[in-house]
C-alpha atoms as a PDB file:
ATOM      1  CA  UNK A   1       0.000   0.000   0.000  1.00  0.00           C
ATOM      2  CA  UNK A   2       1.681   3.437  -0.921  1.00  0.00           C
ATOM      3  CA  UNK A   3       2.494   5.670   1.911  1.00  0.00           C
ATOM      4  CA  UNK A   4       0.366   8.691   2.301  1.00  0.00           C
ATOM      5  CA  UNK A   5       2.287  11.490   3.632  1.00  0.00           C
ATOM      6  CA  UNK A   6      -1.137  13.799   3.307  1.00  0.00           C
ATOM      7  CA  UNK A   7      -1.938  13.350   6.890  1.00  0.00           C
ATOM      8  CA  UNK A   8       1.549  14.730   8.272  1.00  0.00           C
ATOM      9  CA  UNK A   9       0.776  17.262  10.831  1.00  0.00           C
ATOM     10  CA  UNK A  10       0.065  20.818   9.969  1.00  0.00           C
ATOM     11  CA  UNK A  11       3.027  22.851   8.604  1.00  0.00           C
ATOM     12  CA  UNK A  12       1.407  26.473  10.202  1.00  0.00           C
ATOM     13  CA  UNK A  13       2.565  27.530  12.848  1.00  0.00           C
ATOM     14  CA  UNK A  14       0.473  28.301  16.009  1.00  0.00           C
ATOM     15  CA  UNK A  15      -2.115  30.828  16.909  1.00  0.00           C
ATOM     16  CA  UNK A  16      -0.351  33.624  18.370  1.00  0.00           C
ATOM     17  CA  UNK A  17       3.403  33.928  16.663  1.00  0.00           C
ATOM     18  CA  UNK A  18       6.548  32.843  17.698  1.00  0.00           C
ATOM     19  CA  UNK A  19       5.991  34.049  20.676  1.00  0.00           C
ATOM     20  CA  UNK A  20       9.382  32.036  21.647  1.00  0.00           C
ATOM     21  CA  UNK A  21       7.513  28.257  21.662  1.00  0.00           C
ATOM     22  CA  UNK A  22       8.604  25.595  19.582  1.00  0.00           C
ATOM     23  CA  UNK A  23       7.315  25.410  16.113  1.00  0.00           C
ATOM     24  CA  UNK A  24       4.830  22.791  14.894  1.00  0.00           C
ATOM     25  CA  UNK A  25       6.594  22.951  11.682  1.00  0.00           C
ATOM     26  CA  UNK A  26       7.878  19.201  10.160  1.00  0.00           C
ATOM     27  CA  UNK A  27      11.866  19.560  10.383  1.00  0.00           C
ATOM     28  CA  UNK A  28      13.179  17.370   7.134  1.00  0.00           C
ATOM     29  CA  UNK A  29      16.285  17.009   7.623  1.00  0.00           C
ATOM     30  CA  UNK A  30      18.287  16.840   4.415  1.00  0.00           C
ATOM     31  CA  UNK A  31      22.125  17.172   3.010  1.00  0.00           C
ATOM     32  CA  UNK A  32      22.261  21.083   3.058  1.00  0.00           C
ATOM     33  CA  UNK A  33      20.625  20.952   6.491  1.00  0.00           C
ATOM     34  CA  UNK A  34      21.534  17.604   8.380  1.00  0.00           C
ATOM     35  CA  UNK A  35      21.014  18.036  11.875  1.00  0.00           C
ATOM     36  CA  UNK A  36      18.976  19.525  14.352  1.00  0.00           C
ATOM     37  CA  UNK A  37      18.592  20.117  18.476  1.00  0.00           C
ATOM     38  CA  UNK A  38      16.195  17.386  19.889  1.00  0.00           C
ATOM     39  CA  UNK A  39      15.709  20.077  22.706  1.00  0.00           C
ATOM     40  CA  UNK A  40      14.835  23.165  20.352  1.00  0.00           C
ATOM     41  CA  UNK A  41      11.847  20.939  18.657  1.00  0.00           C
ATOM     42  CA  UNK A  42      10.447  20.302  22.123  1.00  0.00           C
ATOM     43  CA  UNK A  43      12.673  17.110  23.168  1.00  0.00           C
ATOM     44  CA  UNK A  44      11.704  15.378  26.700  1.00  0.00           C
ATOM     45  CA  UNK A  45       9.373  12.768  27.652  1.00  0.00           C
ATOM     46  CA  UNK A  46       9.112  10.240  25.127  1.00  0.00           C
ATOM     47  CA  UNK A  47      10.652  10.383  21.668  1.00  0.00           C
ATOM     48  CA  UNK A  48       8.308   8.298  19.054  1.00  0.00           C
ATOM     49  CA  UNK A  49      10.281   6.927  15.993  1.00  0.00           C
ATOM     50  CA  UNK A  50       8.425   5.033  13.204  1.00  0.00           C
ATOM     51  CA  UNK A  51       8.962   3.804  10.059  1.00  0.00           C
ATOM     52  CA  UNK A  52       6.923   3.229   7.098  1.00  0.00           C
ATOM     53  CA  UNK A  53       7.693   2.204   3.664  1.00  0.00           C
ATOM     54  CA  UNK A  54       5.649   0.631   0.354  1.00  0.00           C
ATOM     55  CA  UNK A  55       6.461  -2.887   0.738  1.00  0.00           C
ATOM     56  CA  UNK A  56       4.798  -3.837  -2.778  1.00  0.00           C
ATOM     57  CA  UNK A  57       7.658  -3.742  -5.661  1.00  0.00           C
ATOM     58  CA  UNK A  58       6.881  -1.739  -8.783  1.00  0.00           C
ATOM     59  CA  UNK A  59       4.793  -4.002 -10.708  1.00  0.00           C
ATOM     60  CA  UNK A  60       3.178  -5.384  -8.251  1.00  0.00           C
ATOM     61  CA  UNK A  61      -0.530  -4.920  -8.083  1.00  0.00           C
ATOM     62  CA  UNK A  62      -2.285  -2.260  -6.427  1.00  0.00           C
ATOM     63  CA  UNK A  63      -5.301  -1.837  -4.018  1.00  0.00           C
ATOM     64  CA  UNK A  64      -7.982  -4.686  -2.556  1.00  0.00           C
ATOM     65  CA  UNK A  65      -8.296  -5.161   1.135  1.00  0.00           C
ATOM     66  CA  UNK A  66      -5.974  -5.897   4.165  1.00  0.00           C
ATOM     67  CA  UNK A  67      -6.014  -9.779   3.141  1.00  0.00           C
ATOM     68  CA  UNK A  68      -5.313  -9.628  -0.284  1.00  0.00           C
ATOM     69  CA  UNK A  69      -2.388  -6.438   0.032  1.00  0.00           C
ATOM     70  CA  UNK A  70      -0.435  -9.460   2.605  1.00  0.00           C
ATOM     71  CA  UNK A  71      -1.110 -12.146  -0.178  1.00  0.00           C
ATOM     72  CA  UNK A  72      -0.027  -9.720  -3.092  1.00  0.00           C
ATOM     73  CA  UNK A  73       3.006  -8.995  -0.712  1.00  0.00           C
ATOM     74  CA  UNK A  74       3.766 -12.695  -0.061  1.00  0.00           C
ATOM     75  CA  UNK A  75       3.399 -13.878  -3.703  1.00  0.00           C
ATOM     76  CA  UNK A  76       5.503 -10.868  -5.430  1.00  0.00           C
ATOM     77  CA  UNK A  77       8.616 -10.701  -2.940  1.00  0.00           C
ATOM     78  CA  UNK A  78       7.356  -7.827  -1.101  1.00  0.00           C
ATOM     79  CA  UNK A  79       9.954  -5.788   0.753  1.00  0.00           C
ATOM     80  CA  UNK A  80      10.082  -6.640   4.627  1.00  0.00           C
ATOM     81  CA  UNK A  81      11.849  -3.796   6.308  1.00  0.00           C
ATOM     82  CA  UNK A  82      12.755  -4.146   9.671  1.00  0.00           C
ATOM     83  CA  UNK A  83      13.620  -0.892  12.136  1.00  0.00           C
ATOM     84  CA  UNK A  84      16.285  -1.254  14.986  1.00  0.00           C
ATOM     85  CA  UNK A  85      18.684   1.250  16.996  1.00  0.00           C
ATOM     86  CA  UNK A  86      22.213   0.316  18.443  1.00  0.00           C
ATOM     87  CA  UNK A  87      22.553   2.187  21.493  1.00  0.00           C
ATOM     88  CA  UNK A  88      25.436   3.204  24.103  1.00  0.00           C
ATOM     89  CA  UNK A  89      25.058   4.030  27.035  1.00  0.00           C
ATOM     90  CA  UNK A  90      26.750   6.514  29.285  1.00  0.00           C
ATOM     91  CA  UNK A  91      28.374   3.685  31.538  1.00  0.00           C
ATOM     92  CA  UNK A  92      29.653   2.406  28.208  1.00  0.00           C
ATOM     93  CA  UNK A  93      27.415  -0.512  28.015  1.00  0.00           C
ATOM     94  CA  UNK A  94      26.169  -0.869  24.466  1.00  0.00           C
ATOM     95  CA  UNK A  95      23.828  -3.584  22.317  1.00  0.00           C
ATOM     96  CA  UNK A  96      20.778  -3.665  19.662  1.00  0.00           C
ATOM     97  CA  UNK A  97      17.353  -3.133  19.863  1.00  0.00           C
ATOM     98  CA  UNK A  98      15.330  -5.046  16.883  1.00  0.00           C
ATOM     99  CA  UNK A  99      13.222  -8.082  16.198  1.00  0.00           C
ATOM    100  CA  UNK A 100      16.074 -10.297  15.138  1.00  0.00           C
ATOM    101  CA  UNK A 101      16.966 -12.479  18.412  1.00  0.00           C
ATOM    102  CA  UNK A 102      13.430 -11.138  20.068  1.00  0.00           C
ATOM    103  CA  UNK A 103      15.853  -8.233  21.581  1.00  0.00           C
ATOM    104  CA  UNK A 104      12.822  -5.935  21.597  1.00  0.00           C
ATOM    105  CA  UNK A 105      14.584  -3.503  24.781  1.00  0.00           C
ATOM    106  CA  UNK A 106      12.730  -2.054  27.438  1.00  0.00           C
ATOM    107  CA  UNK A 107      10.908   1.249  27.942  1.00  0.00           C
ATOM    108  CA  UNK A 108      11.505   1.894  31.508  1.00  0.00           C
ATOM    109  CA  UNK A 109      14.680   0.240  32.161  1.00  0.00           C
ATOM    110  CA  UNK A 110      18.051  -0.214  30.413  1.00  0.00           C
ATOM    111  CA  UNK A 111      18.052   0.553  27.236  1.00  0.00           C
ATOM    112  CA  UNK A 112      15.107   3.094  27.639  1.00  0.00           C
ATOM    113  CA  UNK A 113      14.443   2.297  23.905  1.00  0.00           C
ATOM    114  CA  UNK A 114      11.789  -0.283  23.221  1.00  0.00           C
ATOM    115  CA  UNK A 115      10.892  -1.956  19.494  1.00  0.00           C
ATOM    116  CA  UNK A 116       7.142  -2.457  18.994  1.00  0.00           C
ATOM    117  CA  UNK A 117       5.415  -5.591  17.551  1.00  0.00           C
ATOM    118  CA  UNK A 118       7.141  -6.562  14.094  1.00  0.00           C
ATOM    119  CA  UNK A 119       5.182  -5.508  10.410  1.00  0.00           C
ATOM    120  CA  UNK A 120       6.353  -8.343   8.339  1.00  0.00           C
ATOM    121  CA  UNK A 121       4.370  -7.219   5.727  1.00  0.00           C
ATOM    122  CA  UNK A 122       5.039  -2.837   5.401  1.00  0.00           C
ATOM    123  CA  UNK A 123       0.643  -3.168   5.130  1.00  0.00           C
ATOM    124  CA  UNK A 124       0.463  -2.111   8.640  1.00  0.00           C
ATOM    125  CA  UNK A 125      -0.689   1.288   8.854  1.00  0.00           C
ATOM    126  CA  UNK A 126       1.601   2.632  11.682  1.00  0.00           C
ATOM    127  CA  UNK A 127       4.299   1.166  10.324  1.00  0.00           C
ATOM    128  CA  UNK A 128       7.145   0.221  12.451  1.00  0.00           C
ATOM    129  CA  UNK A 129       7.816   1.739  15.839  1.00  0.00           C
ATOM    130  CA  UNK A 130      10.355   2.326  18.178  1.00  0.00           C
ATOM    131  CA  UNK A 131       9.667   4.179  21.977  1.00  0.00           C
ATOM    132  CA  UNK A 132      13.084   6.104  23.208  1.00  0.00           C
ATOM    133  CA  UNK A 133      12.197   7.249  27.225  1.00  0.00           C
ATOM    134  CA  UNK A 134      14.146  10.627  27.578  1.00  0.00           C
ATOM    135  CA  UNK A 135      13.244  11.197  30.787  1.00  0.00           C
ATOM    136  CA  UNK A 136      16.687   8.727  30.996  1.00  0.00           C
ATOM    137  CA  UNK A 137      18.491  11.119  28.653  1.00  0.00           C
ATOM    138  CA  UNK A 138      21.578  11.538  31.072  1.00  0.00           C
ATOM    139  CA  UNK A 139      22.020   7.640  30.574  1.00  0.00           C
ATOM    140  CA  UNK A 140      21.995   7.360  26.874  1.00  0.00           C
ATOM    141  CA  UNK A 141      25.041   8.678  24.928  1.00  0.00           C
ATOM    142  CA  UNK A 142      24.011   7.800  21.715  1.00  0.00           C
ATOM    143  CA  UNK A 143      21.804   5.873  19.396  1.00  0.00           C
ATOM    144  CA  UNK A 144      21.700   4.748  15.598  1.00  0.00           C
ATOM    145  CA  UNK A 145      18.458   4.293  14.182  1.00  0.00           C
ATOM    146  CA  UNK A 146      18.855   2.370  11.294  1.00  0.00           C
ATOM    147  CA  UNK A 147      16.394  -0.073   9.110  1.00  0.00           C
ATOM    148  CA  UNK A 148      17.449  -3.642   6.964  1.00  0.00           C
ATOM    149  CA  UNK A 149      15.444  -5.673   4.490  1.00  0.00           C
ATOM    150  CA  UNK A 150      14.801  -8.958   6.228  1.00  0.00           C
ATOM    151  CA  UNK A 151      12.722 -10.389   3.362  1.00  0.00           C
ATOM    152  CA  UNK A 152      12.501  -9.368  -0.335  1.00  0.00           C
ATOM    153  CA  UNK A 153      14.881  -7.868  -2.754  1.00  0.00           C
ATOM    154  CA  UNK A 154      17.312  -5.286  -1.768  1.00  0.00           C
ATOM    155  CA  UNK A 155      15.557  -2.540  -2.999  1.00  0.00           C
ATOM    156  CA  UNK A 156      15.421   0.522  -0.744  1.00  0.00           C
ATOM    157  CA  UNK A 157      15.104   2.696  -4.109  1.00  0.00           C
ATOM    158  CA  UNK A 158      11.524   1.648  -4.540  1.00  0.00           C
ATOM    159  CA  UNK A 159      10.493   1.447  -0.638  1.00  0.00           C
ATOM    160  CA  UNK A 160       9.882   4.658  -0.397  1.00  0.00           C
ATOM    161  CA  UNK A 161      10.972   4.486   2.976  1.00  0.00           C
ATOM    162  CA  UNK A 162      10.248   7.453   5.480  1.00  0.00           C
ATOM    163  CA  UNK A 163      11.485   7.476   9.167  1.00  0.00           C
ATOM    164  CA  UNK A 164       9.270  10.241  11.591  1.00  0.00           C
ATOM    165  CA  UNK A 165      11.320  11.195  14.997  1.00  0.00           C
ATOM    166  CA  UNK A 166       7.835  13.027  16.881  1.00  0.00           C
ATOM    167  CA  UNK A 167       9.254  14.328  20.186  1.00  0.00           C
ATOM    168  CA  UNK A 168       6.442  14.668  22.999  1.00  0.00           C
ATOM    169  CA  UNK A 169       6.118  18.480  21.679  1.00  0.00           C
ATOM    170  CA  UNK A 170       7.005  20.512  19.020  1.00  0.00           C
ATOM    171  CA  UNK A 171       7.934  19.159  15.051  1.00  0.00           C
ATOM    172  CA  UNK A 172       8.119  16.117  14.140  1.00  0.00           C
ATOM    173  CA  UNK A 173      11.536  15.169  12.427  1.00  0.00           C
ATOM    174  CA  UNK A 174      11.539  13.145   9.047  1.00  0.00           C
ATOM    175  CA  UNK A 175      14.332  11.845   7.382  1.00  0.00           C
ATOM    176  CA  UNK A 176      13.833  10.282   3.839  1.00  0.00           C
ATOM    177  CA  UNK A 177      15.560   7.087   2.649  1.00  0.00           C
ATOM    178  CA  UNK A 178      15.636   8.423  -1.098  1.00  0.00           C
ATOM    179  CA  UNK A 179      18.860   7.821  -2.002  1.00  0.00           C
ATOM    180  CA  UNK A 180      20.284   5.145  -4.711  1.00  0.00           C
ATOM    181  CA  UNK A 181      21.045   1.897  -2.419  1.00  0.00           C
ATOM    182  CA  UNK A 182      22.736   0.276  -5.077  1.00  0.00           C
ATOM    183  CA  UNK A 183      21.742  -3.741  -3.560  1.00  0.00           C
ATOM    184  CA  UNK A 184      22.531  -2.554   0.175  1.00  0.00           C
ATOM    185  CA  UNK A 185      20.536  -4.412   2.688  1.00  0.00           C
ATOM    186  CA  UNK A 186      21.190  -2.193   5.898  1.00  0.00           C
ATOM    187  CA  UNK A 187      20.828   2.022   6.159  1.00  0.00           C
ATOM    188  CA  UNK A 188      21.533   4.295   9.096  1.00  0.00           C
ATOM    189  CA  UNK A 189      19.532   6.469   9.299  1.00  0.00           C
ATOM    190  CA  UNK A 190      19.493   8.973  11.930  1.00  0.00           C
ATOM    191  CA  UNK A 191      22.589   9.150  15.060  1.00  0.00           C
ATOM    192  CA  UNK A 192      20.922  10.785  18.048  1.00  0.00           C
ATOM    193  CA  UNK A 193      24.027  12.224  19.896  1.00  0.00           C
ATOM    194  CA  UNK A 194      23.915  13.021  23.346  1.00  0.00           C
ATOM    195  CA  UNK A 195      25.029  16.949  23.607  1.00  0.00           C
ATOM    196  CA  UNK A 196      25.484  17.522  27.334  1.00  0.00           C
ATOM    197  CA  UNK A 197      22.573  16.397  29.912  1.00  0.00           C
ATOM    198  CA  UNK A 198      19.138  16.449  28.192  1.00  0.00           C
ATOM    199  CA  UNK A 199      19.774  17.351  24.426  1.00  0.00           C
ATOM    200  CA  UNK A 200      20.524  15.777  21.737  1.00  0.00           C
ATOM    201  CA  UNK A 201      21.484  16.312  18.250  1.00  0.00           C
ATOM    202  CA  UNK A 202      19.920  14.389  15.717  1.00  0.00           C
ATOM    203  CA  UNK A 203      21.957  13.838  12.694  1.00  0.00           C
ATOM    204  CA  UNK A 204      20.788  12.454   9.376  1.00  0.00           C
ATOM    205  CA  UNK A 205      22.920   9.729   7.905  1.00  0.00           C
ATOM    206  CA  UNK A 206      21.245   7.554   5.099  1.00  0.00           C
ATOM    207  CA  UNK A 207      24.291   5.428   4.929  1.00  0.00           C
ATOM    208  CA  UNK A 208      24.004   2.407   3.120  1.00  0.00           C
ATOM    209  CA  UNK A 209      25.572  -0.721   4.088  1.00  0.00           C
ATOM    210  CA  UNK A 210      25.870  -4.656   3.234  1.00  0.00           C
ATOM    211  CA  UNK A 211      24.391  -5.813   7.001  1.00  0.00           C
ATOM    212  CA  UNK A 212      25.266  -5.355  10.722  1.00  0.00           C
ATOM    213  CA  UNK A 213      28.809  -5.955  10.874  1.00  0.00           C
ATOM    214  CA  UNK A 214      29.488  -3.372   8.103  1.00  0.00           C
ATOM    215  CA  UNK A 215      27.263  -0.913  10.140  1.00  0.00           C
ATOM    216  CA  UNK A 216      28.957  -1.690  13.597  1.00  0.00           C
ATOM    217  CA  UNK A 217      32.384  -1.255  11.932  1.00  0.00           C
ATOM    218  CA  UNK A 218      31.353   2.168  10.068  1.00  0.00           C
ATOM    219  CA  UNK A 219      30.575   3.808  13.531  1.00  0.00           C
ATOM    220  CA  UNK A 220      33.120   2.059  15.704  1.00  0.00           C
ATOM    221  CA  UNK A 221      30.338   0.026  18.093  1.00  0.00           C
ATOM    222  CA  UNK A 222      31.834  -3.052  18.554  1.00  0.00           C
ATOM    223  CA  UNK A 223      29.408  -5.395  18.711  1.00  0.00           C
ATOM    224  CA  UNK A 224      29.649  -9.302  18.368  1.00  0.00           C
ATOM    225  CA  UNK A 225      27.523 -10.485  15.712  1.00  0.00           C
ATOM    226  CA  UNK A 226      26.012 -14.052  15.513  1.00  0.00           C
ATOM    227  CA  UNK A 227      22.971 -14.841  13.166  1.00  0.00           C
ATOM    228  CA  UNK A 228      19.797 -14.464  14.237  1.00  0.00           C
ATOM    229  CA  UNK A 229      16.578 -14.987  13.137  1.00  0.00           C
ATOM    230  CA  UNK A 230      12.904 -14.261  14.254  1.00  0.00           C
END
């Protein structure tokens, strides 16, 4: 089912001005501008990220109910993406959070970044979802959203792929996956760097890579890797 970004929240600003509170302006962040201060677009509380994508290749046909969009998914090598965050914390523990190995994390304890249920199928209409508790911010020294194709080709290009980072208040922050992938199963996609106490600054990356190790080496985690499956 294609996405439909029509029902992204208003781009107007208040009632009132400026008046010095954070905009309800959408912050995309692109190459020319690639970063912004979680704290300036109301950071705090909980930090929402989700992903959604068109999981039916070009060609593929389009429309029909719930049940026959999972069948036309199934039978055409529709594109299962899958969204996950490494994280590091500021004790220098670090690990995954993602469906692979049922490491789904945990909202209220360590990591403070919890994976919702799994869309195998992109049909889902939220999409993909991950819940990062800031109120922990002093704990967390960084995390790497990033999304891989589980199932189907490796074709980001026509996934149309969309990740949303909606702090409690203030603009939501999309990044767009709409560069060339050329095969790449694995993209980072946004590094959330803690700044000093509360903030962060999130950073758009759209890095393509061949899978986790490849990701873990590119921003120096070091992880163990074993294969997993779910």
């Amino acid at each position: 089912m294609p996405i439909d970004y029509s029902k992204n929240p208003s781009s107007e600003p208040p009632a009132g001005g400026s008046g010095g509170g954070v905009s309800l302006s959408k912050v995309t962040l692109t190459k020319n501008a690639p970063s912004v201060s979680l704290s300036k677009q109301g950071g705090g509380g909980e930090l929402h990220v989700n992903l959604n994508w068109n999981a039916r290749p070009a060609g593929a046909p389009a429309g029909g109910g719930l049940l026959k969009r999972l069948k036309a998914a199934t039978q055409t090598g529709g594109i299962d993406l899958d969204l996950a965050c490494m994280f590091e914390l500021a004790d220098g523990s670090r690990g995954v959070v993602q469906a692979l190995g049922n490491a789904f994390g945990s909202y209220d304890k360590v990591p403070y970044v919890q994976l919702d249920a799994d869309d195998r199928t992109g049909a889902a209409v939220g999409g993909e979802n991950l819940r990062v508790n800031l109120a922990h911010a002093r704990e967390i020294k960084r995390l790497l959203v990033f999304a891989f194709i589980y199932e189907g080709a490796a074709a980001f290009d026509e996934a149309n792929a969309v990740v949303t980072l909606t702090p409690r208040a203030g603009a939501p922050i999309e990044v767009r996956l709409d560069e060339r992938a050329g095969g790449a199963r694995m993209c980072a996609i946004a590094l959330l760097t803690n700044s000093g106490g509360n903030d962060f600054v999130v950073s758009r990356e759209v890095r393509y890579v061949a899978g986790h190790r490849d990701l873990d080496a590119a921003y120096s985690w070091g992880l163990q890797w074993t294969a997993g499956r779910k």
